[in-house]
C-alpha atoms as a PDB file:
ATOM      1  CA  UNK A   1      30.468  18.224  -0.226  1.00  0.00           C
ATOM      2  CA  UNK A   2      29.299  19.185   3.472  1.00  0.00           C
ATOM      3  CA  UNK A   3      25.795  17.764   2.944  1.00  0.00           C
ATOM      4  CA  UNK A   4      27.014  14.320   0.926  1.00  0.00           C
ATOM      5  CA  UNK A   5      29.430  13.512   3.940  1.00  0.00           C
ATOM      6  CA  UNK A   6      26.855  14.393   6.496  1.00  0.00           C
ATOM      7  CA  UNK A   7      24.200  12.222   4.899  1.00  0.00           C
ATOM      8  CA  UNK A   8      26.439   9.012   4.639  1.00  0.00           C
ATOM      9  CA  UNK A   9      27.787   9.721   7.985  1.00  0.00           C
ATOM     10  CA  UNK A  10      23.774   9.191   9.035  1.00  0.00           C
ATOM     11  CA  UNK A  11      22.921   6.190   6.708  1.00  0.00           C
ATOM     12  CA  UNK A  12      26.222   4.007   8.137  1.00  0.00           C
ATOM     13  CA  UNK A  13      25.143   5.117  11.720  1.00  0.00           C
ATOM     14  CA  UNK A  14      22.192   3.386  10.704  1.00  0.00           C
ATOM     15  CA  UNK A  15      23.393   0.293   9.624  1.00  0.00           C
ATOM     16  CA  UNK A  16      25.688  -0.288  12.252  1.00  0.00           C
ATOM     17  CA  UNK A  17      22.991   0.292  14.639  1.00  0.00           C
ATOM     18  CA  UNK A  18      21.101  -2.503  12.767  1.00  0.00           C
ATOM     19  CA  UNK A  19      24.053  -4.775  12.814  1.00  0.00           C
ATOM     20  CA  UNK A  20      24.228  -4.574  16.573  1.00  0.00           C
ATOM     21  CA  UNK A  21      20.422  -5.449  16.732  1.00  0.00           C
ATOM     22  CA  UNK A  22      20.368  -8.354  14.429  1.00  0.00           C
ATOM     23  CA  UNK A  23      21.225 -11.044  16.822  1.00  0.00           C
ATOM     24  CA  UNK A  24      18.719 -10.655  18.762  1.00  0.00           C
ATOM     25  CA  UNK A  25      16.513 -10.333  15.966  1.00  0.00           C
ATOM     26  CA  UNK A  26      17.038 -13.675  14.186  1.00  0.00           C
ATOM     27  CA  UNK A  27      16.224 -15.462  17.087  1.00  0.00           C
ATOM     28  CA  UNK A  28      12.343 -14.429  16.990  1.00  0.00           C
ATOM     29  CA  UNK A  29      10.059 -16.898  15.139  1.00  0.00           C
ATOM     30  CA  UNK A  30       9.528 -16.571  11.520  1.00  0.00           C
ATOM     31  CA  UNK A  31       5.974 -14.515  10.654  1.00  0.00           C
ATOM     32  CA  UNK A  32       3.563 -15.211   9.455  1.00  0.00           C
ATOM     33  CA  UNK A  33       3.214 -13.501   5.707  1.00  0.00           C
ATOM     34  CA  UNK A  34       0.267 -11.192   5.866  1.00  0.00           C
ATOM     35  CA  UNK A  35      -2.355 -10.577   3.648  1.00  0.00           C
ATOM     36  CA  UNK A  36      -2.596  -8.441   0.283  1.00  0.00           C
ATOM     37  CA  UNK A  37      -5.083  -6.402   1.903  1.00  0.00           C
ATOM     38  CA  UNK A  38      -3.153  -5.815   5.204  1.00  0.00           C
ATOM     39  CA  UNK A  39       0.328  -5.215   3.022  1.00  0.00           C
ATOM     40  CA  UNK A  40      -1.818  -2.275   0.582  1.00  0.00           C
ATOM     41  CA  UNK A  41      -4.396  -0.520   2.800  1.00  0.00           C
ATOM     42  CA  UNK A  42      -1.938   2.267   4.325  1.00  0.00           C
ATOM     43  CA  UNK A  43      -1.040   3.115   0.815  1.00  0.00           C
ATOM     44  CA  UNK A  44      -4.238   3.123  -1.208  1.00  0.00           C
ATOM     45  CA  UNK A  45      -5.416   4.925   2.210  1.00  0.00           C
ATOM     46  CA  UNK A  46      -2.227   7.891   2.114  1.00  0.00           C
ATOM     47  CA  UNK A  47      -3.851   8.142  -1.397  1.00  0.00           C
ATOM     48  CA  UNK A  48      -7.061   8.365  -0.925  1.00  0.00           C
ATOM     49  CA  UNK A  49      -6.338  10.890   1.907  1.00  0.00           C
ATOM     50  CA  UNK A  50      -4.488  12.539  -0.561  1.00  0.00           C
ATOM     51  CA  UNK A  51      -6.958  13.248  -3.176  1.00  0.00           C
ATOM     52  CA  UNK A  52      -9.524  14.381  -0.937  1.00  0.00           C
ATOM     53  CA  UNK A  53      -7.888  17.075   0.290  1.00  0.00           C
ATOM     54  CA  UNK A  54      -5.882  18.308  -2.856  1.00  0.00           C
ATOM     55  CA  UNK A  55      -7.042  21.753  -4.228  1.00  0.00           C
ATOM     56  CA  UNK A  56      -8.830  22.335  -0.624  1.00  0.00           C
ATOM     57  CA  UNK A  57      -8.806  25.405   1.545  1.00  0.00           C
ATOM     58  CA  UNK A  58      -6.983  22.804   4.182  1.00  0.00           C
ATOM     59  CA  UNK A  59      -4.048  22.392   2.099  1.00  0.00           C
ATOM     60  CA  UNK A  60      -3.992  25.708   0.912  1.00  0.00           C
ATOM     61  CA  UNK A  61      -3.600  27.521   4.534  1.00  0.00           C
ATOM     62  CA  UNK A  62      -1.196  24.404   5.679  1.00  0.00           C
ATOM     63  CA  UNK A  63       1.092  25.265   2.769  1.00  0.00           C
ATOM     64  CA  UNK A  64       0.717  28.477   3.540  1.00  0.00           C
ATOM     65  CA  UNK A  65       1.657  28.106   7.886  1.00  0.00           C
ATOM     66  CA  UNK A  66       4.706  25.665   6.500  1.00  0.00           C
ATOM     67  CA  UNK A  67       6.117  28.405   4.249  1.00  0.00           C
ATOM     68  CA  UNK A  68       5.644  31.248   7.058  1.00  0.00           C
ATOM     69  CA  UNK A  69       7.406  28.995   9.458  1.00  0.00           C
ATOM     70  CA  UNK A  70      10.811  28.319   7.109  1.00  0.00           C
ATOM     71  CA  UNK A  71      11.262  31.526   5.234  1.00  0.00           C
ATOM     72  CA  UNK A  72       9.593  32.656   1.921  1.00  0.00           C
ATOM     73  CA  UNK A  73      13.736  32.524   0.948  1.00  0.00           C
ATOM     74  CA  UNK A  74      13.476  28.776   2.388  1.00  0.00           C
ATOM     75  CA  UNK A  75      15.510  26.262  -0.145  1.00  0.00           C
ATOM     76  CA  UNK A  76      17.405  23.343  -0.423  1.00  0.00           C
ATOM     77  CA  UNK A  77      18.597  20.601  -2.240  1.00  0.00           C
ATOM     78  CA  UNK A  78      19.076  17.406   0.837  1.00  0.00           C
ATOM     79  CA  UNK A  79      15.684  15.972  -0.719  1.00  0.00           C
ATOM     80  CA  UNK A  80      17.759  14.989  -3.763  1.00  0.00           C
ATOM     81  CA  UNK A  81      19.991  13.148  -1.763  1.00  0.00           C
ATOM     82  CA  UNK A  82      17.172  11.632   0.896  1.00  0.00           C
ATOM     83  CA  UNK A  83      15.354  10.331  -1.432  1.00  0.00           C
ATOM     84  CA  UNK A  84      18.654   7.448  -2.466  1.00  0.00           C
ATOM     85  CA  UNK A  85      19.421   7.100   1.586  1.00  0.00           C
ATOM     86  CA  UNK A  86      17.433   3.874   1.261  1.00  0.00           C
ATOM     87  CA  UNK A  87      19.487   2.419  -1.639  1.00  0.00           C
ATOM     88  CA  UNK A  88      22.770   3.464   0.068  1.00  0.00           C
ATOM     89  CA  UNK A  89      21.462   1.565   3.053  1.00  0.00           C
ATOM     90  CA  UNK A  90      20.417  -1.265   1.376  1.00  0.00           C
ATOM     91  CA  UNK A  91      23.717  -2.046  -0.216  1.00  0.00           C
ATOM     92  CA  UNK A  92      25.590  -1.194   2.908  1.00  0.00           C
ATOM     93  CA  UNK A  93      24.137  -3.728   4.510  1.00  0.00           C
ATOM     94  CA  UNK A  94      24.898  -6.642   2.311  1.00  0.00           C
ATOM     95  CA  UNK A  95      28.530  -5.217   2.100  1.00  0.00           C
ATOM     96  CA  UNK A  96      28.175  -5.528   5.592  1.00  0.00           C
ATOM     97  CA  UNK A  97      26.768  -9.153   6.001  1.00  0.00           C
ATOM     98  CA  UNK A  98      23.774  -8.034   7.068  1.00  0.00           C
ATOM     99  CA  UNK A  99      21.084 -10.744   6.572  1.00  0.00           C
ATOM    100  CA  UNK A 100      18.449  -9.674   3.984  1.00  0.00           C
ATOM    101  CA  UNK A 101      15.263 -11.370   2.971  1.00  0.00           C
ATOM    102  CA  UNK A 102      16.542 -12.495  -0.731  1.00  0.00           C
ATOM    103  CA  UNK A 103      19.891 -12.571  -2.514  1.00  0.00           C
ATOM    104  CA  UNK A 104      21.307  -9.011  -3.171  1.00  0.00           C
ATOM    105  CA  UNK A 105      20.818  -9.674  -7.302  1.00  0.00           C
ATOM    106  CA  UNK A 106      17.285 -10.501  -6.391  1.00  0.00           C
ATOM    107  CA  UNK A 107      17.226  -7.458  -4.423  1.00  0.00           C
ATOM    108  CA  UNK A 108      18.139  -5.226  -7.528  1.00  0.00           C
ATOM    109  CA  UNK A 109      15.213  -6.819  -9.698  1.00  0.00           C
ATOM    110  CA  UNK A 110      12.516  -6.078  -6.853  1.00  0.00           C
ATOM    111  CA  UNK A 111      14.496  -2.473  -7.123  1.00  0.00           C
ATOM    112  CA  UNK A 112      14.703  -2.028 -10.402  1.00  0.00           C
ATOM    113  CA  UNK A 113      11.119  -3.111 -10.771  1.00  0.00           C
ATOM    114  CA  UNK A 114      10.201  -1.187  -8.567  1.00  0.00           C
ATOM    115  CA  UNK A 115      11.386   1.768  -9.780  1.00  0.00           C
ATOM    116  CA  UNK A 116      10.573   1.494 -13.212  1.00  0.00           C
ATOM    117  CA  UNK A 117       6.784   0.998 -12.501  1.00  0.00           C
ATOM    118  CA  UNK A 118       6.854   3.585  -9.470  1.00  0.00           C
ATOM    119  CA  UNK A 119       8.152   6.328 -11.799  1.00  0.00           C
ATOM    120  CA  UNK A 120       5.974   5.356 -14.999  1.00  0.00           C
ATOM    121  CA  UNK A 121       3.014   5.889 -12.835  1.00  0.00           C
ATOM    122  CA  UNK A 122       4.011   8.520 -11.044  1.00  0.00           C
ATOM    123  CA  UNK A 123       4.475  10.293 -14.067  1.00  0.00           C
ATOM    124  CA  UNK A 124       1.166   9.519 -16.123  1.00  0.00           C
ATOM    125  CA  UNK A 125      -0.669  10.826 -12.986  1.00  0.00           C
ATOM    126  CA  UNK A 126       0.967  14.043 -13.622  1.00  0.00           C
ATOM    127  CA  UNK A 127       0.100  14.196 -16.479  1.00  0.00           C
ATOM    128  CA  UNK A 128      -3.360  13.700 -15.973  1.00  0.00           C
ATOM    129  CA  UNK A 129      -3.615  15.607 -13.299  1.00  0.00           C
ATOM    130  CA  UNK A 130      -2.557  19.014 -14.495  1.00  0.00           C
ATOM    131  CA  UNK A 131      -2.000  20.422 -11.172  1.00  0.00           C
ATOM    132  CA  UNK A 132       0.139  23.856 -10.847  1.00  0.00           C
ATOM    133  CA  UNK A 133       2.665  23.831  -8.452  1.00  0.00           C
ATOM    134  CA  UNK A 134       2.504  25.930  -5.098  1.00  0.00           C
ATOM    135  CA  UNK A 135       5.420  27.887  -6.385  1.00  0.00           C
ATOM    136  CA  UNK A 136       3.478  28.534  -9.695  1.00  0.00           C
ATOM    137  CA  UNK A 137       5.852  26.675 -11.845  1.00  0.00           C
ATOM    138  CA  UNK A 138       4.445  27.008 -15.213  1.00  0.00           C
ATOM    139  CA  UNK A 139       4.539  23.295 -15.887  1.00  0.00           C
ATOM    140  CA  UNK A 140       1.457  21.983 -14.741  1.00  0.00           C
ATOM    141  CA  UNK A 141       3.127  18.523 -12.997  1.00  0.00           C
ATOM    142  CA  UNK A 142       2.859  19.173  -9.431  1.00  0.00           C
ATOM    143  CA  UNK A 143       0.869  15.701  -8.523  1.00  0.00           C
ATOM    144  CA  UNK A 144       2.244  13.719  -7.461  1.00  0.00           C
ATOM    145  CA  UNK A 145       5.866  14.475  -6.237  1.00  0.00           C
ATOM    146  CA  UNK A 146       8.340  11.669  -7.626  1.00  0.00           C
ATOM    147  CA  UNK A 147      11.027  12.957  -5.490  1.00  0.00           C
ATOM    148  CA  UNK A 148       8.302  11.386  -2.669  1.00  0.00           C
ATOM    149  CA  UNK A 149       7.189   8.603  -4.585  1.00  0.00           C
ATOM    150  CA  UNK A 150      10.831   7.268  -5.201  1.00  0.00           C
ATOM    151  CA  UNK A 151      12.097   7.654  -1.993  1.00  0.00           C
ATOM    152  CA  UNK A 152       9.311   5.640  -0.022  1.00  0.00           C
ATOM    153  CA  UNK A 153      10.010   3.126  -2.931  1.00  0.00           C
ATOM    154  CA  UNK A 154      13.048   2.439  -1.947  1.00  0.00           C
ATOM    155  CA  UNK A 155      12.268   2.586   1.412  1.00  0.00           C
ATOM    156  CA  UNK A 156       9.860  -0.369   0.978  1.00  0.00           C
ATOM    157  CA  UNK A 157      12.335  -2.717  -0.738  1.00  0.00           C
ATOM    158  CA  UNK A 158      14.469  -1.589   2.487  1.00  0.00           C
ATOM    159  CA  UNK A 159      11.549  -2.708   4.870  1.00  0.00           C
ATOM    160  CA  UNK A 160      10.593  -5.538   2.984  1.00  0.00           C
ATOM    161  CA  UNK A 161      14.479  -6.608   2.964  1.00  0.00           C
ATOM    162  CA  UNK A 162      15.076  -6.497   7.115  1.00  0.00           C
ATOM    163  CA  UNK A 163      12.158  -5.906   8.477  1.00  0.00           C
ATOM    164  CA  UNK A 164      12.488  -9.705  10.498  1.00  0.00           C
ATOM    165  CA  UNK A 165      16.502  -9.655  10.677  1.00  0.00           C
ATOM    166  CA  UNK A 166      16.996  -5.865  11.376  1.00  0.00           C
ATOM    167  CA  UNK A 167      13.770  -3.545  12.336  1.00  0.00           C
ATOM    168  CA  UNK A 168      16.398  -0.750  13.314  1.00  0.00           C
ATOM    169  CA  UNK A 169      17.509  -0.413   9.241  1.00  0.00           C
ATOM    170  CA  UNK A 170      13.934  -1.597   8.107  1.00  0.00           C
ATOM    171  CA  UNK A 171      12.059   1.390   9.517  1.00  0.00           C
ATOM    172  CA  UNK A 172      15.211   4.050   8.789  1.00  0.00           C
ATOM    173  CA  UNK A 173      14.514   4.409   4.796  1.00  0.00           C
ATOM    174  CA  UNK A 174      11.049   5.699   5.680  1.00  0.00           C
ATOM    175  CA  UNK A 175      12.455   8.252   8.071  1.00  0.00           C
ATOM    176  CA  UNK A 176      14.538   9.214   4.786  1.00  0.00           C
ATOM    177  CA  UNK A 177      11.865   9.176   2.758  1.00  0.00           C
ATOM    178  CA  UNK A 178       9.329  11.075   5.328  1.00  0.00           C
ATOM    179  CA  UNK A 179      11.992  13.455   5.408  1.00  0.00           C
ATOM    180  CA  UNK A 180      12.110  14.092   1.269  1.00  0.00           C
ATOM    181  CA  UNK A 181       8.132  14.491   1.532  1.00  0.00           C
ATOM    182  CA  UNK A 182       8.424  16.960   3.765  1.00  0.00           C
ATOM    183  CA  UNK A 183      11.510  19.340   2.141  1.00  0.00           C
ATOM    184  CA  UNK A 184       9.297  19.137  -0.945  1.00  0.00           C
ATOM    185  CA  UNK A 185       6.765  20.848   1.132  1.00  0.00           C
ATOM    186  CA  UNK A 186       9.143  22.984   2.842  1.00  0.00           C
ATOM    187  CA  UNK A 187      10.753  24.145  -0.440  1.00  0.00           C
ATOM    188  CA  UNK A 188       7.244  24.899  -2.247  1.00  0.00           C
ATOM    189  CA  UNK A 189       7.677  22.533  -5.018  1.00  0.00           C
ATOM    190  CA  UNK A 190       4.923  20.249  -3.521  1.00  0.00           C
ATOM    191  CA  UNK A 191       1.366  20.396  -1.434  1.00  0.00           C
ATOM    192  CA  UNK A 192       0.600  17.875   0.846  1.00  0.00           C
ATOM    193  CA  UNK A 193      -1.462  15.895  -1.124  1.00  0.00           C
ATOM    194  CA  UNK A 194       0.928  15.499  -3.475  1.00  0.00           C
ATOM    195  CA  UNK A 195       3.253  14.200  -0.965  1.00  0.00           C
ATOM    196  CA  UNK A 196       0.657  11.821   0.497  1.00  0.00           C
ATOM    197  CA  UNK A 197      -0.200  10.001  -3.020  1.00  0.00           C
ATOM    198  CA  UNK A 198       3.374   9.805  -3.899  1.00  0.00           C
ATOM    199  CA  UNK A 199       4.179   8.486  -1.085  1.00  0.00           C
ATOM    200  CA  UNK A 200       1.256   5.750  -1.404  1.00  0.00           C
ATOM    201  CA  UNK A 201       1.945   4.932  -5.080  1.00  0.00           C
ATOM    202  CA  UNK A 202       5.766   3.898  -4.410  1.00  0.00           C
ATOM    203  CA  UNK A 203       4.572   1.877  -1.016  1.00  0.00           C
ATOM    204  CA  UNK A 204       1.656   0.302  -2.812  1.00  0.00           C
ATOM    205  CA  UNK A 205       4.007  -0.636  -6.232  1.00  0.00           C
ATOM    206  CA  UNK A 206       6.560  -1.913  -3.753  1.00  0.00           C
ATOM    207  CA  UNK A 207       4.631  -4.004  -1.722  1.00  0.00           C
ATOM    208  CA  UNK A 208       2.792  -5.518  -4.426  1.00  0.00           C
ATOM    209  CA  UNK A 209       5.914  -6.604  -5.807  1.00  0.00           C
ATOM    210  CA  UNK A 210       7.268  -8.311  -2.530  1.00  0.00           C
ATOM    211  CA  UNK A 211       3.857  -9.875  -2.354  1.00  0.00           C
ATOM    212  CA  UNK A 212       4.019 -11.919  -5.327  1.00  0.00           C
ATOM    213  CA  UNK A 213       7.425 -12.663  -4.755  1.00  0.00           C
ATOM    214  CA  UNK A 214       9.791 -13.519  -6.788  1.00  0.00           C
ATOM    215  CA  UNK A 215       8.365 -12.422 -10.000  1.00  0.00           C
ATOM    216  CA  UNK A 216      11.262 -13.104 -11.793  1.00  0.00           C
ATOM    217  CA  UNK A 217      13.068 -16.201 -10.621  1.00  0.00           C
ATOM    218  CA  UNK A 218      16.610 -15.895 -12.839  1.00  0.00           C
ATOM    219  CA  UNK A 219      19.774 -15.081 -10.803  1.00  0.00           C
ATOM    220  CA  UNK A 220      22.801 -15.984 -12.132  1.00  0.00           C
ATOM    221  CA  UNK A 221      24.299 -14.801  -9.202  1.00  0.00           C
ATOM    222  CA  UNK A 222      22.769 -17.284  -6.972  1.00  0.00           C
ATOM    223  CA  UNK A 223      25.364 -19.893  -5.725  1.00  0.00           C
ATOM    224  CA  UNK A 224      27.897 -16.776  -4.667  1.00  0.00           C
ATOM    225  CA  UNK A 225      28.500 -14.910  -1.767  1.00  0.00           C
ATOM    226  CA  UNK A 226      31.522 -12.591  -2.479  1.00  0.00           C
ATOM    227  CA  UNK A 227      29.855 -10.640  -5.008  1.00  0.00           C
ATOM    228  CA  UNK A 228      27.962  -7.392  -4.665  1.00  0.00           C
ATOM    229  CA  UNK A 229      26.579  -5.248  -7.273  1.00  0.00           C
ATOM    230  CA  UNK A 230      26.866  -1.842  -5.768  1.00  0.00           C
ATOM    231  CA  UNK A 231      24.730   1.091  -7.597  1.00  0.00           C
ATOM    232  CA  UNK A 232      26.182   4.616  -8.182  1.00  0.00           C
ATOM    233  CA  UNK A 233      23.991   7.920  -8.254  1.00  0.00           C
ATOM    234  CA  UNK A 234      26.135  11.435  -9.183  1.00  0.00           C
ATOM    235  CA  UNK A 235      24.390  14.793 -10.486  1.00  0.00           C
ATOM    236  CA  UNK A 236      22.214  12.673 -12.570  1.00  0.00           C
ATOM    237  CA  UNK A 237      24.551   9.512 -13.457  1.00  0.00           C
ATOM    238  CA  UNK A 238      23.677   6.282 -12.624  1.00  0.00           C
ATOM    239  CA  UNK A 239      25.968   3.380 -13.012  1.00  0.00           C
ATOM    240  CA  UNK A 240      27.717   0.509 -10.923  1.00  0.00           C
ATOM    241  CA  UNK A 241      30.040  -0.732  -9.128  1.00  0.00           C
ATOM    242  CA  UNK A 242      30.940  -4.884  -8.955  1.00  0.00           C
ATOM    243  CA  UNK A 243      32.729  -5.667  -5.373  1.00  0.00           C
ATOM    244  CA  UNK A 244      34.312  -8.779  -5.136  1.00  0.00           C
ATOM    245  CA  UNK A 245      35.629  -9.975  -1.483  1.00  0.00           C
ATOM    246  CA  UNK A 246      38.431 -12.083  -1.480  1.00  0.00           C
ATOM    247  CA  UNK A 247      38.191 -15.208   0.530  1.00  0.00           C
END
């Protein structure tokens, strides 16, 4: 109960320190949209960086320094709960009036979408790869880690989302997600490499989708603005809430 209050406590400190920025931050000039290339290269390159060094003797003594340094009895569960920061954020926000880039319904489908590709990949690479855990885990599924790959999802719909009205809560979900990366790490259920190409594969889904923005141009939701869809996640429930302001 600790940890859950401690980590809301830190994603509302968050997004109050993004509501306090976002005057400012509306008066800048639109941007310019960039390129597909500039919007994918530090993801196909955390990748690539990725699977050159998995199975090395690098990796292999790094894993081996982080483990000294934390305790061989080292574990925790936080990285379950980093890994949604970004959602709670996200959600906050528009509860809060925070201005996003799109509609919170079209929000959810970028999510959603998001997700559901993120995770499907994540997982056929797994399989594929075959690689054994650093804790030995006898199920061969170590690359790459989804806890990773999920978290810097959402943190790119989160970036994408405020990155010109509020840079303070854009560039917070990937200090959650850095942070579930690096647990993994720190509780031997990942290397780094898996880290790195997880982390690549839900940045590269993400902003893929944002580039070609919006796939899906249905939202019923569109001509409202006391309405918020508000997503729960409990021990492995997912659900929602609907929040409806009065006027």
């Amino acid at each position: 109960m600790k940890i859950k209050i401690s980590f809301l406590a830190i994603v509302l400190i968050f997004v109050n320190l993004s509501t306090n920025a976002q005057t400012d931050s509306l008066t800048s000039k639109p941007k310019q949209k960039p390129t597909l290339l500039k919007t994918t290269i530090l993801p196909i390159s955390l990748i690539a960086g990725g699977l050159l060094i998995s199975g090395s003797a690098f990796e292999k003594s790094f894993q081996k320094s982080v483990r000294n340094s934390v305790g061989e009895d080292f574990s925790t569960t936080v990285d379950n709960y980093t890994r949604y920061a970004p959602i709670v954020e996200l959600y906050a926000a528009d509860v809060m009036c925070i201005k996003g880039k799109n509609h919170w319904f079209d929000q959810t489908k970028n999510l959603t979408i998001s997700i559901i590709i993120t995770d499907f990949i994540t997982f056929k690479i797994k399989k594929i790869s075959n690689k054994t855990r650093p804790n030995g885990d006898e199920i061969p599924e170590s690359m790459p880690s989804a806890h990773t790959s999920s978290a810097f999802a959402n943190a790119t719909v989160l970036y994408q989302e405020f990155k010109d009205t509020s840079p303070i809560l854009a560039y917070s979900g990937y200090g959650f997600a850095t942070t579930t990366g690096a647990l993994r790490i720190m509780n031997n259920a990942h290397w780094l490499s898996d880290v790195l190409v997880g982390a690549g594969i839900g940045m590269l889904v993400t902003n893929v989708i944002y580039y070609f923005d919006p796939i899906i141009k249905w939202n019923p939701f569109k001509k409202t603005d006391n309405i918020t869809l508000l997503p729960e996640i409990d021990n492995n429930q997912y659900g929602f809430y609907l929040c409806v302001r009065i006027k």
